[in-house]
N, C-alpha and C. Protein backbone atom coordinates (compact mmCIF):
# COMPACT_ATOMS: atom_id res chain seq x y z
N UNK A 1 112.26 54.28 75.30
CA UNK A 1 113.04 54.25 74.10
C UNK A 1 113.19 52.80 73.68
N UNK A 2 113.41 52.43 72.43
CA UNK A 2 113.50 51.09 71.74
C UNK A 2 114.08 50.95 70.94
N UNK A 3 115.13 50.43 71.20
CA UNK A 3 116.70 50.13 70.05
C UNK A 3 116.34 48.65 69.76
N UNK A 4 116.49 48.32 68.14
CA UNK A 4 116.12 47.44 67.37
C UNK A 4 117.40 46.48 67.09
N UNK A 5 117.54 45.60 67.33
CA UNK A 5 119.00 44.80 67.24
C UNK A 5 118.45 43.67 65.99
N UNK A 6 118.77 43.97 64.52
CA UNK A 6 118.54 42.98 64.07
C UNK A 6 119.63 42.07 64.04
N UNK A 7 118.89 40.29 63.26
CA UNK A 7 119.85 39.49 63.32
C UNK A 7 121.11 39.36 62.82
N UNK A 8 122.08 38.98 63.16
CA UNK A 8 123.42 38.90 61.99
C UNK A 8 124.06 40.32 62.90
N UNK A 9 123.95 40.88 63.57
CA UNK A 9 124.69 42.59 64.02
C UNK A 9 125.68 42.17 64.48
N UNK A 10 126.81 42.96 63.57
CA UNK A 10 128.38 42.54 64.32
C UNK A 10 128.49 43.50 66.22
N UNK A 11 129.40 42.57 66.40
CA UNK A 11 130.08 43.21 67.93
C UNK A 11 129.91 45.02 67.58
N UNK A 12 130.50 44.89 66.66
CA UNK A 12 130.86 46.59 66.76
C UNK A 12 129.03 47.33 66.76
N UNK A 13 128.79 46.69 65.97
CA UNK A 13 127.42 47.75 65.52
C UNK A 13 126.42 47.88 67.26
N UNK A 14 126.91 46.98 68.08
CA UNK A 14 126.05 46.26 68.73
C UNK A 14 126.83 47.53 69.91
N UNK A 15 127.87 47.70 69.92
CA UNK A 15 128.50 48.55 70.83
C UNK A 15 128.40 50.09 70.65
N UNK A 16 128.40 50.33 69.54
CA UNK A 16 128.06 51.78 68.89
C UNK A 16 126.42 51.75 69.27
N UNK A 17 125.47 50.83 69.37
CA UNK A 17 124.01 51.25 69.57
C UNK A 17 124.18 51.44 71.13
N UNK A 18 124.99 50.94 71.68
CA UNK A 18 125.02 50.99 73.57
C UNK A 18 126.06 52.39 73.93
N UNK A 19 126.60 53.21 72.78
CA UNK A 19 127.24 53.86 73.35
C UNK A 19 126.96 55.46 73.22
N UNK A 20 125.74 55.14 71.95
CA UNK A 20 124.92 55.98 71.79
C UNK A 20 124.02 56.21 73.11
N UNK A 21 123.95 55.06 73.11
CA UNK A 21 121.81 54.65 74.44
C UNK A 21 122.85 55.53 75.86
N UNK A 22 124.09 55.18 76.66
CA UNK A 22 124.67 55.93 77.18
C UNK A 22 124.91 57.40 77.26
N UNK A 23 125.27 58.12 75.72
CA UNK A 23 125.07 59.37 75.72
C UNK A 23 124.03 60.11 75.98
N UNK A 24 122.66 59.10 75.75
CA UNK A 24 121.51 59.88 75.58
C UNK A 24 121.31 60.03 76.89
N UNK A 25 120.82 58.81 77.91
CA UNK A 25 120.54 59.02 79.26
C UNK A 25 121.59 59.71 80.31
N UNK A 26 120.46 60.55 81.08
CA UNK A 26 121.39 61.16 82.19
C UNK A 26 120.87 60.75 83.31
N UNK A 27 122.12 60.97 84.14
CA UNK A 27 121.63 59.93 85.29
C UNK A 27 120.83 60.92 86.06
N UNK A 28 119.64 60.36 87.29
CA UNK A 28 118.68 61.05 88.10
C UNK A 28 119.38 60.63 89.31
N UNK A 29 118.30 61.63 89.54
CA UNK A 29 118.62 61.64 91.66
C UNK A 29 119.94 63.21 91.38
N UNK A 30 120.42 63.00 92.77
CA UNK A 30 121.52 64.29 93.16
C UNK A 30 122.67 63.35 93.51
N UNK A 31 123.54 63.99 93.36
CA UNK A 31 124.99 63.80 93.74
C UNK A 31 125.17 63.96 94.97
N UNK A 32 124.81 63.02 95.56
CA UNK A 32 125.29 62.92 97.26
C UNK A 32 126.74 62.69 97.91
N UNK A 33 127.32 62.37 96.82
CA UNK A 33 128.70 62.36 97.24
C UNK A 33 129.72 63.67 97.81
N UNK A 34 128.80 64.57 96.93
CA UNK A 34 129.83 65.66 97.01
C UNK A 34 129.39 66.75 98.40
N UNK A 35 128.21 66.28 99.47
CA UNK A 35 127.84 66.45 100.66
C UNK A 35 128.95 65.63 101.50
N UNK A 36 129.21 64.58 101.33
CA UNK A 36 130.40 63.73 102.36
C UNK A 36 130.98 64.59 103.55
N UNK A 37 130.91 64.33 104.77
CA UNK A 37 132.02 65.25 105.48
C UNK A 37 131.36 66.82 105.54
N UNK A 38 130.49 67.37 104.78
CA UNK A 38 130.61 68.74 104.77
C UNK A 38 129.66 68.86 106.37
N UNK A 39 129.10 68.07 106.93
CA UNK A 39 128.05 67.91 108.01
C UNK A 39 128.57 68.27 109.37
N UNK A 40 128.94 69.72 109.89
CA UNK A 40 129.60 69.41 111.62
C UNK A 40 128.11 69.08 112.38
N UNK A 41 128.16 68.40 112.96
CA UNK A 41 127.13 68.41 114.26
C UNK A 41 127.80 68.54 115.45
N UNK A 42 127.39 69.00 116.53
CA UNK A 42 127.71 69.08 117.91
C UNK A 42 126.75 68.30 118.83
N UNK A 43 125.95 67.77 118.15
CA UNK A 43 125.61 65.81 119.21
C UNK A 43 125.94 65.08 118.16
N UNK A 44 125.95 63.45 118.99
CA UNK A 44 125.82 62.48 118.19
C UNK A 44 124.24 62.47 117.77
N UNK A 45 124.72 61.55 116.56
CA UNK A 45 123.57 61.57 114.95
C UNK A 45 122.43 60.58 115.91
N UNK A 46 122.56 59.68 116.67
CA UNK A 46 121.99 58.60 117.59
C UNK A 46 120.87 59.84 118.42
N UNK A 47 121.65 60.48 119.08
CA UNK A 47 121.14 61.15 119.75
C UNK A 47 119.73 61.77 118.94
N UNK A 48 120.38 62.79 118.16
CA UNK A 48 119.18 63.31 117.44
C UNK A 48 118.21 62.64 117.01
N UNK A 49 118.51 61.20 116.56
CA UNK A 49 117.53 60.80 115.77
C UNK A 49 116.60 60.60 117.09
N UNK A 50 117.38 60.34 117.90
CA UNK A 50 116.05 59.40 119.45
C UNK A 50 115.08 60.64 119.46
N UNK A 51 115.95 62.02 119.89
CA UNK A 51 115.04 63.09 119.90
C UNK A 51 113.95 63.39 118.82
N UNK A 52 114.29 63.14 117.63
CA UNK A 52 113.00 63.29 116.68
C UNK A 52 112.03 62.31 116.86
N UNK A 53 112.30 61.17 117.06
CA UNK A 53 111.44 60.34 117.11
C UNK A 53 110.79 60.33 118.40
N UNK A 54 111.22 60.71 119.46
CA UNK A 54 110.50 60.78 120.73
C UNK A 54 109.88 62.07 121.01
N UNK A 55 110.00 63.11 119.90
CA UNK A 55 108.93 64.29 119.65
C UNK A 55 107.26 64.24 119.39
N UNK A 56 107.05 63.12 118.85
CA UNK A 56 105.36 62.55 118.78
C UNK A 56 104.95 62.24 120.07
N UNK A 57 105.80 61.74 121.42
CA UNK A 57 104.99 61.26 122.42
C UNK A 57 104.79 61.99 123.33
């Protein structure tokens, strides 16, 4: 996308083109936040990882 800023553009006009460019984009990826905490494990995370990684040898 390509927003055109000509010369002389007051503050305002300049904030209304950025608040538009905001509405338009949505943000990517997933919301990992809202996983937080939901994770029980019964080993430590250390543990497991050694075990995956010592599954190739």
């Amino acid at each position: 996308m390509v927003t055109t800023l000509r010369q002389g553009a007051t503050k305002k006009s300049i904030r209304s083109i950025l608040e538009n460019l905001a509405k338009e984009l949505k943000p990517k990826g997933v919301d990992v936040y809202k996983y937080v905490g939901k994770i029980s494990l019964k080993k430590d995370a250390l543990n497991i990882q050694r075990e995956l990684r010592n599954e190739w040898e």
